[in-house]
Protein backbone atom coordinates (compact mmCIF):
# COMPACT_ATOMS: atom_id res chain seq x y z
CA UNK A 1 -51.88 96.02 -15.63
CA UNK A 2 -55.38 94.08 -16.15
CA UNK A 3 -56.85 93.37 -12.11
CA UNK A 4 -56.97 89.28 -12.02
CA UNK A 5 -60.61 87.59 -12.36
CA UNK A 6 -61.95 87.11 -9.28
CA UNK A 7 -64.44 84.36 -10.62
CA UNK A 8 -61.56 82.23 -12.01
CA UNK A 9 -59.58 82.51 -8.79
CA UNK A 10 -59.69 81.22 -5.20
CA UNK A 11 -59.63 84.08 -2.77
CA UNK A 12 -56.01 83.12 -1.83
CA UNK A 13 -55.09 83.24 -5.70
CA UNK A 14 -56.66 86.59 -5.92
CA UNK A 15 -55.47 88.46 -3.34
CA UNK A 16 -51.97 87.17 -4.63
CA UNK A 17 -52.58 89.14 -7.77
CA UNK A 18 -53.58 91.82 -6.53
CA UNK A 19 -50.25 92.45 -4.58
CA UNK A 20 -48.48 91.68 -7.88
CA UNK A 21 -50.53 94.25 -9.94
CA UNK A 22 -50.21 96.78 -6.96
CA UNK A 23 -51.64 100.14 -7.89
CA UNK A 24 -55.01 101.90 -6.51
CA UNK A 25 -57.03 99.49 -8.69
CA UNK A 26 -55.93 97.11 -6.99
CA UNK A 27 -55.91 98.29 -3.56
CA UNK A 28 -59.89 98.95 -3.73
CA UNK A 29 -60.09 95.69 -4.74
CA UNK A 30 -58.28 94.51 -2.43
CA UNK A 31 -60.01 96.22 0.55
CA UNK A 32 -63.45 95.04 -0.96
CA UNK A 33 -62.41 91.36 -1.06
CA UNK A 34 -60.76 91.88 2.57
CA UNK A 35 -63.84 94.29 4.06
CA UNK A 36 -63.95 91.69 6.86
CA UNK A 37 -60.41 91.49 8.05
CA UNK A 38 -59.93 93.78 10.98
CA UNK A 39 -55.70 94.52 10.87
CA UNK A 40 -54.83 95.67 14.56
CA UNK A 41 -53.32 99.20 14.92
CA UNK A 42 -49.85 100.13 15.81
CA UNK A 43 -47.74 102.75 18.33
CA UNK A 44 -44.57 104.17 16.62
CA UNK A 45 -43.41 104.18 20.00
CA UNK A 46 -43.08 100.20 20.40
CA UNK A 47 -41.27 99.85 17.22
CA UNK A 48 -37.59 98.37 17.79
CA UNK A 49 -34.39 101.00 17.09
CA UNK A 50 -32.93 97.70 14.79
CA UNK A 51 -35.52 97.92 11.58
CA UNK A 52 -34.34 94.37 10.70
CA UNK A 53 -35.78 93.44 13.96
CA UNK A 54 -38.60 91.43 12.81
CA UNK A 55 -38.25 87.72 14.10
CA UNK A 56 -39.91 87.96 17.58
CA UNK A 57 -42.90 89.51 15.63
CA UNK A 58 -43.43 86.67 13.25
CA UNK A 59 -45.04 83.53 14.18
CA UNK A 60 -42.94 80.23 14.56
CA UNK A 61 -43.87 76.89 13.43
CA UNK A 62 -43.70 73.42 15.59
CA UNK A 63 -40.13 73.13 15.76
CA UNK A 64 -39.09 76.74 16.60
CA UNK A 65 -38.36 77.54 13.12
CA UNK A 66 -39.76 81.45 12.20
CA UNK A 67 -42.48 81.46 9.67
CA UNK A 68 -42.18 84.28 7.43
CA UNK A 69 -44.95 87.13 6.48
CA UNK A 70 -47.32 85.67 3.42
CA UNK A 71 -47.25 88.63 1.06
CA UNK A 72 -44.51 90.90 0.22
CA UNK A 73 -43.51 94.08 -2.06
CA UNK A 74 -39.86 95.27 -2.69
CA UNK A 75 -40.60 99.13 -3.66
CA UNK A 76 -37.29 100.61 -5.68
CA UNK A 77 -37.30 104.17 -6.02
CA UNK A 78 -35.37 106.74 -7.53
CA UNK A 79 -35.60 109.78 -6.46
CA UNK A 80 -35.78 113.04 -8.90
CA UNK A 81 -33.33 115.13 -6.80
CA UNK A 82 -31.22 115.69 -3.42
CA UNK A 83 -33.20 115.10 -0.56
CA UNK A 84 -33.22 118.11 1.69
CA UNK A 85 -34.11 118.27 6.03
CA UNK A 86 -37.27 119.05 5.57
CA UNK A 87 -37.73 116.13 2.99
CA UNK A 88 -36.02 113.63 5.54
CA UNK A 89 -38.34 114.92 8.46
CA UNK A 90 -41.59 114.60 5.79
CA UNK A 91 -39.94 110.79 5.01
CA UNK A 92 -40.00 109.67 8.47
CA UNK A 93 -43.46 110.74 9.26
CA UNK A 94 -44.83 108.92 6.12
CA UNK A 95 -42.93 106.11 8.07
CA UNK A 96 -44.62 107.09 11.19
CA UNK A 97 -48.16 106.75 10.03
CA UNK A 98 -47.68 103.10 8.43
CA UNK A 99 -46.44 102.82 12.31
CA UNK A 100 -49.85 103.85 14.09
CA UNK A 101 -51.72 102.19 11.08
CA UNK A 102 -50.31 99.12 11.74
CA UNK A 103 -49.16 96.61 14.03
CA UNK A 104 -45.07 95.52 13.71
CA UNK A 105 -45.87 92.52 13.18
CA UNK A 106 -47.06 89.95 10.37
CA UNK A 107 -50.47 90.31 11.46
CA UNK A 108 -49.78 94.16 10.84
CA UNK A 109 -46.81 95.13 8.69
CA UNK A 110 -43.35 94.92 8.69
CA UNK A 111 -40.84 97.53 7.24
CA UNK A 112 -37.42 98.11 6.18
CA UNK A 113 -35.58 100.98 4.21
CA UNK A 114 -32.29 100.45 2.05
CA UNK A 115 -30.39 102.55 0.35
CA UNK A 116 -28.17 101.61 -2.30
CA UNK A 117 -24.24 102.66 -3.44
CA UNK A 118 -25.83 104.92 -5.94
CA UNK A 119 -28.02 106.90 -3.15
CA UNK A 120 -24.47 106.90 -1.09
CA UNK A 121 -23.11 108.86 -3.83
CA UNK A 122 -25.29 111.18 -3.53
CA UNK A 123 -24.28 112.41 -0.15
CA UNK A 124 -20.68 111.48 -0.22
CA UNK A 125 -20.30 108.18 1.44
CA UNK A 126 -18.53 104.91 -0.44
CA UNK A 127 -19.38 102.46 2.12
CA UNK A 128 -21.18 100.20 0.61
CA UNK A 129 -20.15 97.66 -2.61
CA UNK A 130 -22.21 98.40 -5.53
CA UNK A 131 -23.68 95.08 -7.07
CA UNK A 132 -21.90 92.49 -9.61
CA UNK A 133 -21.81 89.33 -11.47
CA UNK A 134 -20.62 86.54 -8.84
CA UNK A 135 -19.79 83.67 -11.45
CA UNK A 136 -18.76 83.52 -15.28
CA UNK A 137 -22.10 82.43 -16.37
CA UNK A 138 -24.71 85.10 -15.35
CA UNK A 139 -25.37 88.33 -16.67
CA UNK A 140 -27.92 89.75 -14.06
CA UNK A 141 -29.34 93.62 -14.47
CA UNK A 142 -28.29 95.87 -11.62
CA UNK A 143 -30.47 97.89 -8.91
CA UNK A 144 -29.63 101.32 -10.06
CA UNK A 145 -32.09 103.09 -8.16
CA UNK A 146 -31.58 104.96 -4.64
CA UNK A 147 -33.72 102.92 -2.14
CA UNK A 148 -35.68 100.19 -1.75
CA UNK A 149 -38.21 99.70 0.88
CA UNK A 150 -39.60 95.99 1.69
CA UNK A 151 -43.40 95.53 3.06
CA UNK A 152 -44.42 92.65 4.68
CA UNK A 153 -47.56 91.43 5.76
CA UNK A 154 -49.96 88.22 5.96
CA UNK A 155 -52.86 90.72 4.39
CA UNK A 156 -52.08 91.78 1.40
CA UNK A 157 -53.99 95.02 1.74
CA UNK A 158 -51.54 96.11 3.91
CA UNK A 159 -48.63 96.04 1.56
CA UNK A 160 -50.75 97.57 -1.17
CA UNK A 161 -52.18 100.25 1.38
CA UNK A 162 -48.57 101.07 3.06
CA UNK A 163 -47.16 101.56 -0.83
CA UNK A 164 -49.95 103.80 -1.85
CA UNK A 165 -49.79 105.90 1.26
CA UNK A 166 -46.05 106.48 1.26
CA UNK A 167 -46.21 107.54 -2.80
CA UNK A 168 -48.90 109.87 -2.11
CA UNK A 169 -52.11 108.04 -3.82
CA UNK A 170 -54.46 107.69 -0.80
CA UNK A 171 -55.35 110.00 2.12
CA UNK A 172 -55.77 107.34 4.99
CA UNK A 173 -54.37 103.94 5.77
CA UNK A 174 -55.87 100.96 7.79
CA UNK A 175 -58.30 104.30 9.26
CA UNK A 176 -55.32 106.74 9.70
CA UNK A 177 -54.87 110.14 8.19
CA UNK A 178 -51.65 110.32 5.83
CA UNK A 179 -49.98 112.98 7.04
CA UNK A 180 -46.80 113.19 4.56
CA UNK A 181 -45.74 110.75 1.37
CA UNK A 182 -42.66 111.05 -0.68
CA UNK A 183 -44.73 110.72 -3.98
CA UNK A 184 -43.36 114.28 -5.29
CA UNK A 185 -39.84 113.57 -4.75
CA UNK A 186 -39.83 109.67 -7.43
CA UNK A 187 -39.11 109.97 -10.67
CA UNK A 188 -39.28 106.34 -10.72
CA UNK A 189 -40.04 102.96 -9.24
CA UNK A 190 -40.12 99.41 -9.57
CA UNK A 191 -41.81 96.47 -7.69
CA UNK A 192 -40.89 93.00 -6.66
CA UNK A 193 -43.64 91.02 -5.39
CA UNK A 194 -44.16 87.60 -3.83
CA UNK A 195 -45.72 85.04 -1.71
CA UNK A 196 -44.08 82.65 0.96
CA UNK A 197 -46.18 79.68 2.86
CA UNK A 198 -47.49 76.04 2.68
CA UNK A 199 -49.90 75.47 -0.29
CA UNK A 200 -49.03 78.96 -1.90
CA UNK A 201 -46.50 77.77 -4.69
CA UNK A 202 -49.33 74.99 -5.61
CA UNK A 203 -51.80 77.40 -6.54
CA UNK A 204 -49.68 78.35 -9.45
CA UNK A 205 -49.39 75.17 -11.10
CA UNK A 206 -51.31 77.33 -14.67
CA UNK A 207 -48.36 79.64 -14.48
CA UNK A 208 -46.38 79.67 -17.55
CA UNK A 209 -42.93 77.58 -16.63
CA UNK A 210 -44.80 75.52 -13.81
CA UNK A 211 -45.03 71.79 -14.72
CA UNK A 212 -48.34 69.63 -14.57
CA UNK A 213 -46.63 66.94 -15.49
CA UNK A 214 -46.03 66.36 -11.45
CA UNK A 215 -47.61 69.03 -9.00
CA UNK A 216 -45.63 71.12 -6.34
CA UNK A 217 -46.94 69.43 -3.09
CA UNK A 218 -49.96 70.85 -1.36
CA UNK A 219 -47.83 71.51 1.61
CA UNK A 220 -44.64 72.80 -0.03
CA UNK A 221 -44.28 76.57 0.88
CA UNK A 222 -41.43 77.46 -2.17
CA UNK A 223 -41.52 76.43 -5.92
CA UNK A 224 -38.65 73.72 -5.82
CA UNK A 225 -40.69 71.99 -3.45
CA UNK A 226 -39.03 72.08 -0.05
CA UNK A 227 -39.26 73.49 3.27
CA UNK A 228 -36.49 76.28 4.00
CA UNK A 229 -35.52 78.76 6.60
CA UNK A 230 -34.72 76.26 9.61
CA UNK A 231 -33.47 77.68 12.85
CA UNK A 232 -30.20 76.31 13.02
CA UNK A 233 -29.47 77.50 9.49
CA UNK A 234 -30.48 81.15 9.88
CA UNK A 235 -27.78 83.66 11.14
CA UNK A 236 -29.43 85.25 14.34
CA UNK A 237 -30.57 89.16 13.95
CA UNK A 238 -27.29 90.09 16.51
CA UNK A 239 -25.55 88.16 13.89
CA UNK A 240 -26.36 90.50 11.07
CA UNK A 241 -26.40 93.60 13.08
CA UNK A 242 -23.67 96.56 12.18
CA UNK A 243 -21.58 96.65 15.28
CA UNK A 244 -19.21 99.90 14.57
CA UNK A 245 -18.98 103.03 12.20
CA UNK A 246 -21.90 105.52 11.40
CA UNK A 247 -24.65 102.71 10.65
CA UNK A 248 -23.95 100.72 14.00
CA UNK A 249 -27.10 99.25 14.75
CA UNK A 250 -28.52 98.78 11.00
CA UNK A 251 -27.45 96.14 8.42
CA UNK A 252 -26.59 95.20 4.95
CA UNK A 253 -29.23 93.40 2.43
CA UNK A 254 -28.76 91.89 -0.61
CA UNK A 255 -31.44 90.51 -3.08
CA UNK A 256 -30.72 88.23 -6.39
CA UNK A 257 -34.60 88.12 -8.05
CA UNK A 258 -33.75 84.39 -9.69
CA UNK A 259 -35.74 82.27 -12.54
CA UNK A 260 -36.06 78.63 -11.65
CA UNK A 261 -36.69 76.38 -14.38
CA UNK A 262 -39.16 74.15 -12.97
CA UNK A 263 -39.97 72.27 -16.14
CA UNK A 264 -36.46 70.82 -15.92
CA UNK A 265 -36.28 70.74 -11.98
CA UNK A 266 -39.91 68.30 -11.90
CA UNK A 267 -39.62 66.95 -15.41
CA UNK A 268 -35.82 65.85 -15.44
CA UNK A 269 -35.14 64.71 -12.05
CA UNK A 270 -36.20 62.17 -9.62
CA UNK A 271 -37.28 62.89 -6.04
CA UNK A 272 -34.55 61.16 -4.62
CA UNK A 273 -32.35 63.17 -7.63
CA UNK A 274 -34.24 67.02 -6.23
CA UNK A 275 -33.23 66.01 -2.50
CA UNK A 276 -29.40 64.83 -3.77
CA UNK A 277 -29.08 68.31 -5.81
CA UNK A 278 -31.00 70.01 -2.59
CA UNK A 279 -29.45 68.82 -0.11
CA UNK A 280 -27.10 66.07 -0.04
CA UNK A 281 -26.86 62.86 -1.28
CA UNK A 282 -27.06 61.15 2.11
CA UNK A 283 -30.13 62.87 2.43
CA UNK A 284 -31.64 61.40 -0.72
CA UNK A 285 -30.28 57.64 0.04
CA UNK A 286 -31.27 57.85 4.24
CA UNK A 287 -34.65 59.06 2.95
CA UNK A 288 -33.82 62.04 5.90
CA UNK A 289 -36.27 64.62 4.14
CA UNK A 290 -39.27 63.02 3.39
CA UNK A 291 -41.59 64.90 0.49
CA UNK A 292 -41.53 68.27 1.12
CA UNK A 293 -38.95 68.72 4.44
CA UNK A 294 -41.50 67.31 6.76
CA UNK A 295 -39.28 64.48 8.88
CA UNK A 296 -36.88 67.88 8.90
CA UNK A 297 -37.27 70.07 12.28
CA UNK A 298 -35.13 73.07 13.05
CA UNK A 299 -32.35 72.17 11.13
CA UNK A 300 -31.77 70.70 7.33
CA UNK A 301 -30.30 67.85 8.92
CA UNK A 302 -26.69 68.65 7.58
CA UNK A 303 -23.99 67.51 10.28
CA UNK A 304 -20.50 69.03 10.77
CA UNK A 305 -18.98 65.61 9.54
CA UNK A 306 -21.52 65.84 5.92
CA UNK A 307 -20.50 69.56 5.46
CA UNK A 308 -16.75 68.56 6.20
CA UNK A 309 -17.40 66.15 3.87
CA UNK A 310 -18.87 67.92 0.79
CA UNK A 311 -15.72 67.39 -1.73
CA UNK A 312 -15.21 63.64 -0.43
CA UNK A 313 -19.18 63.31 -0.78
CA UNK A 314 -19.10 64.36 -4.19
CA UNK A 315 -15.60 62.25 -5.71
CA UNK A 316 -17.69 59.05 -4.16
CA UNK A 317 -22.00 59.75 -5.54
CA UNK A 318 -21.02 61.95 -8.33
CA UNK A 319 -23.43 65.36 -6.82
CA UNK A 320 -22.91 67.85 -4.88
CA UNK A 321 -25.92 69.47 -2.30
CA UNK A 322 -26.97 73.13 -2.78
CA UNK A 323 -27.41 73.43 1.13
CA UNK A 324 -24.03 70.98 1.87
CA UNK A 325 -21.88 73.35 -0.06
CA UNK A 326 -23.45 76.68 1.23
CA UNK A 327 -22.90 75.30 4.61
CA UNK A 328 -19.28 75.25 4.08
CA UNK A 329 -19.65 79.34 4.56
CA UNK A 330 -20.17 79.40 8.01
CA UNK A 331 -17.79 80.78 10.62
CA UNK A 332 -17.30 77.99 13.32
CA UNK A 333 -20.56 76.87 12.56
CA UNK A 334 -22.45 79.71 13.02
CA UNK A 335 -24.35 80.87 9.99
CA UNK A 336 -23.74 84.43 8.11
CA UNK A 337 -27.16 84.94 6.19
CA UNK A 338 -30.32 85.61 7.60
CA UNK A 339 -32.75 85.38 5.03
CA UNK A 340 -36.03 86.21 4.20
CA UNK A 341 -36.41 84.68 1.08
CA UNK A 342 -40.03 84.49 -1.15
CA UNK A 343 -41.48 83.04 -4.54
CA UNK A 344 -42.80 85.08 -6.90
CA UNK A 345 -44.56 84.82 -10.17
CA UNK A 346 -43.28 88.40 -11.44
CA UNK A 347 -43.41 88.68 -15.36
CA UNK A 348 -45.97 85.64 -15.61
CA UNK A 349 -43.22 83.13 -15.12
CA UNK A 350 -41.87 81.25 -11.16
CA UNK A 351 -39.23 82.57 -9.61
CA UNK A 352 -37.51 83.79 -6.22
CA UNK A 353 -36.55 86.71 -4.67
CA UNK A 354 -33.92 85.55 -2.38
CA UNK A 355 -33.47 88.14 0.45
CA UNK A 356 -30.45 88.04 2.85
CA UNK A 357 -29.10 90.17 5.26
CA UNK A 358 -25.65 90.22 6.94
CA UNK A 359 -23.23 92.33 8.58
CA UNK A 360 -21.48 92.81 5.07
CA UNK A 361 -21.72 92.49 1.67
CA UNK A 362 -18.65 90.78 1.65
CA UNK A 363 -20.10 88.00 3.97
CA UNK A 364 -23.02 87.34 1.44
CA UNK A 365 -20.28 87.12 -1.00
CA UNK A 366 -18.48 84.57 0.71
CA UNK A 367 -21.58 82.30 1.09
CA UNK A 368 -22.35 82.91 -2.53
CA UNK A 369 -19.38 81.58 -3.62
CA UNK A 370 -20.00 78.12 -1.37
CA UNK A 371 -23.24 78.32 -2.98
CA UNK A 372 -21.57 78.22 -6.29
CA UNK A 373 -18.87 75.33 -5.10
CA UNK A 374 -16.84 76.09 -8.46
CA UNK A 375 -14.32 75.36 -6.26
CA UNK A 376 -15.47 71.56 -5.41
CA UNK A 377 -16.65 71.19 -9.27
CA UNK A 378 -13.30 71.45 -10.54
CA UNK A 379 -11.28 68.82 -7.84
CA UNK A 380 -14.38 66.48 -8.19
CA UNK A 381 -15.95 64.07 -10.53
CA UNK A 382 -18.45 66.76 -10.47
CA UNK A 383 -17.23 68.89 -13.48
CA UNK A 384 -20.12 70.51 -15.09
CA UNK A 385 -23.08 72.24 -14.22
CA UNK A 386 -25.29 69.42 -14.23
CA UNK A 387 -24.59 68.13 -11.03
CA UNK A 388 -23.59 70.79 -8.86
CA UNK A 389 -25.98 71.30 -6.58
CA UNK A 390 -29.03 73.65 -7.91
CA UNK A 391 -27.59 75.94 -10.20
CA UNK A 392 -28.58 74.50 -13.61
CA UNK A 393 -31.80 75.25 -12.99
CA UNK A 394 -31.70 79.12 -11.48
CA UNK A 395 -31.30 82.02 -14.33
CA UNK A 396 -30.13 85.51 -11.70
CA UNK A 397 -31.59 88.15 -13.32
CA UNK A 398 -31.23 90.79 -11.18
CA UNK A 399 -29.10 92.17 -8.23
CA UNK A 400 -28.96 94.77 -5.43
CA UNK A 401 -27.01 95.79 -2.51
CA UNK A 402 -28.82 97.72 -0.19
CA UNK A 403 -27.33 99.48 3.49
CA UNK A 404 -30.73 99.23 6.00
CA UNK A 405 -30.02 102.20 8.33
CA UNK A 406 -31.22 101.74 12.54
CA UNK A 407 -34.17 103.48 13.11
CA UNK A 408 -33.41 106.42 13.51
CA UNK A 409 -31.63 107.14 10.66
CA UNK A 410 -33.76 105.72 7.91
CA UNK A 411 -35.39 108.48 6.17
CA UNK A 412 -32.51 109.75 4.06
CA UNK A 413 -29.35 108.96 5.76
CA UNK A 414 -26.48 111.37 6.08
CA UNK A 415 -23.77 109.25 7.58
């Protein structure tokens, strides 16, 4: 892919597409336009057992809520055979050296490895669902590699650097000697990229698919406009942890890469219409969100008597809330996703990759479904697409299930 022009670009614009390209190209690029950044060093020995253990490492914003890492890269890989001992031992000291290059933390990098059903297979172990269509009218492709390992960092050097050092294509990271890569044993990858933070999804307005008709606000950190991610709305990482069996300790991830049709989300609706379909029509008619989630704190607001009251809430305004009906999902209250969600711009065109982990697949399931509300569409007045929530406006076009292993057990599993 063609490196983005630098002279066109802001440097925050830039360095975005330069995470997106990926590549050693882009890496040197990156590094030149970055030459100034100093990225602290890590100690493989301060890293936590959980790899999901990333939320007392991230920053935190003014009402507790955690802010998530700026720039990230899903890596899928497939591998070309069997991995053997000695390639599990050369794995985890690629892993290692990202380790002492970096800092765990955003200011460093953050790292996960999954596996999916079809690595699983490989060594005889059908723990894990493989991947499928969750309602009648999507027809997503399927993660068919073997693993998929998610970077994280606010500089995107680091995510180019820690991808090009575990596939073999540099000799030193962040000033540290790459002792072992994996590079020989891919046959293939592929890379989902994106961006999370306030003022990031407004420096997109030339993408194809983004509207100028009305611009994302300046201080909205996703595409649809809105704030996301409060506290009382995440599942805790204890939450999503593995408590028994071989993986105790690790847990499950599950990513849908979405479209959003933006033209139709800005160009058809209201704002009082976007925070109805959002998150609930009380929300919309109380004025409770303000423009982009600002009068919002740690929590979307949603009460145990408005979630109670999704069905009732739709018969009477004729609309049901994306966040009302997922909310339904919980188990007594308590949130089952935590996730770790970011925009992209993959294929020239606005999207998200919407990241969640939980105990099990079957739990993201469940939430799905309330996401869905097909349920409260069909006893309601609310009987197409149109007003249900969000989902006219999100195309899935991909999914994967993915098992994240603790620690010590990430470089090739054998349960």
């Amino acid at each position: 892919m063609t490196l983005p022009d630098r002279g066109a670009l802001s440097r925050r614009e830039y360095l975005k597409g330069l995470v997106a390209v990926g590549g050693t190209a882009a890496l040197s690029a990156c590094l030149d336009e970055e030459s100034n950044v100093e990225i602290p060093t890590g100690d493989p020995g301060s890293v936590p057992d959980r790899q999901h253990a990333w939320n007392a490492v991230l920053s935190g914003d003014d009402n507790e809520n955690i802010v998530p890492a700026r720039h990230h890269v899903l890596l899928s890989l497939t591998l070309a055979r069997d991995p053997t001992e000695e390639d599990r031992g050369r794995f985890e000291r690629a892993l290692e050296t990202l380790e002492r290059a970096y800092e765990w933390s955003h200011e460093g990098l953050l790292v996960t490895v999954g596996y999916t059903p079809a690595y699983f297979e490989r060594v005889g172990w059908d723990g894990l669902a493989d991947p499928e269509a969750l309602t009648e009218f999507e027809q997503p492709d399927f993660e068919d590699g073997d693993l998929q390992v998610h970077l994280a960092s606010d500089h995107s050097r680091a995510v180019l650097a820690a991808e090009e050092a575990l596939l073999g294509e540099v000799e030193t990271v962040n000033g540290i000697e790459v002792e072992a890569n994996i590079g020989d044993l891919i046959d293939d990858r592929e890379r989902l990229t994106g961006f999370v933070g306030p003022g990031l999804p407004a420096e997109h307005q030339d993408t194809p698919g983004v509207p100028d008709s009305e611009p994302i606000h300046e201080e909205a950190p996703f595409f649809m406009g809105f704030r996301s991610g409060f506290e009382e709305s995440q599942a805790t990482e204890d939450r999503v942890t593995i408590e028994e069996g071989p993986f105790a300790g690790g847990t499950t991830r599950h990513v849908e890469s979405l479209a959003i049709d933006l033209q139709q989300w800005y160009g058809q609706d209201s704002q009082f219409q976007r925070v109805a379909k959002l998150f609930s029509y009380r929300h919309a008619e109380e004025d409770r969100v303000g423009e982009y989630g600002e009068k919002l704190d740690e929590s979307n607001g949603l009460t145990a008597e408005r979630i109670a009251n999704t069905a009732e809430d739709a018969r009477e305004y004729g609309v049901i809330g994306h966040a009302q009906k997922a909310a339904r999902a919980r188990d007594d209250g308590e949130p089952l996703l935590l996730r770790r969600d970011f925009n992209t711009t993959d294929d020239d065109r606005p999207g998200l990759h919407f990241l969640s982990l939980q105990r099990d697949i079957d739990e993201f399931v469940r939430v799905r479904e309330a996401m869905t509300g097909a349920n409260v569409a069909e006893e309601t007045a609310v009987g197409s697409i149109t007003n249900n929530g969000i989902l006219q406006y999100l195309t899935v076009r991909r999914r994967g299930n993915y098992l994240l292993p603790p620690r010590e057990l990430r470089a090739f599993p054998v349960p």
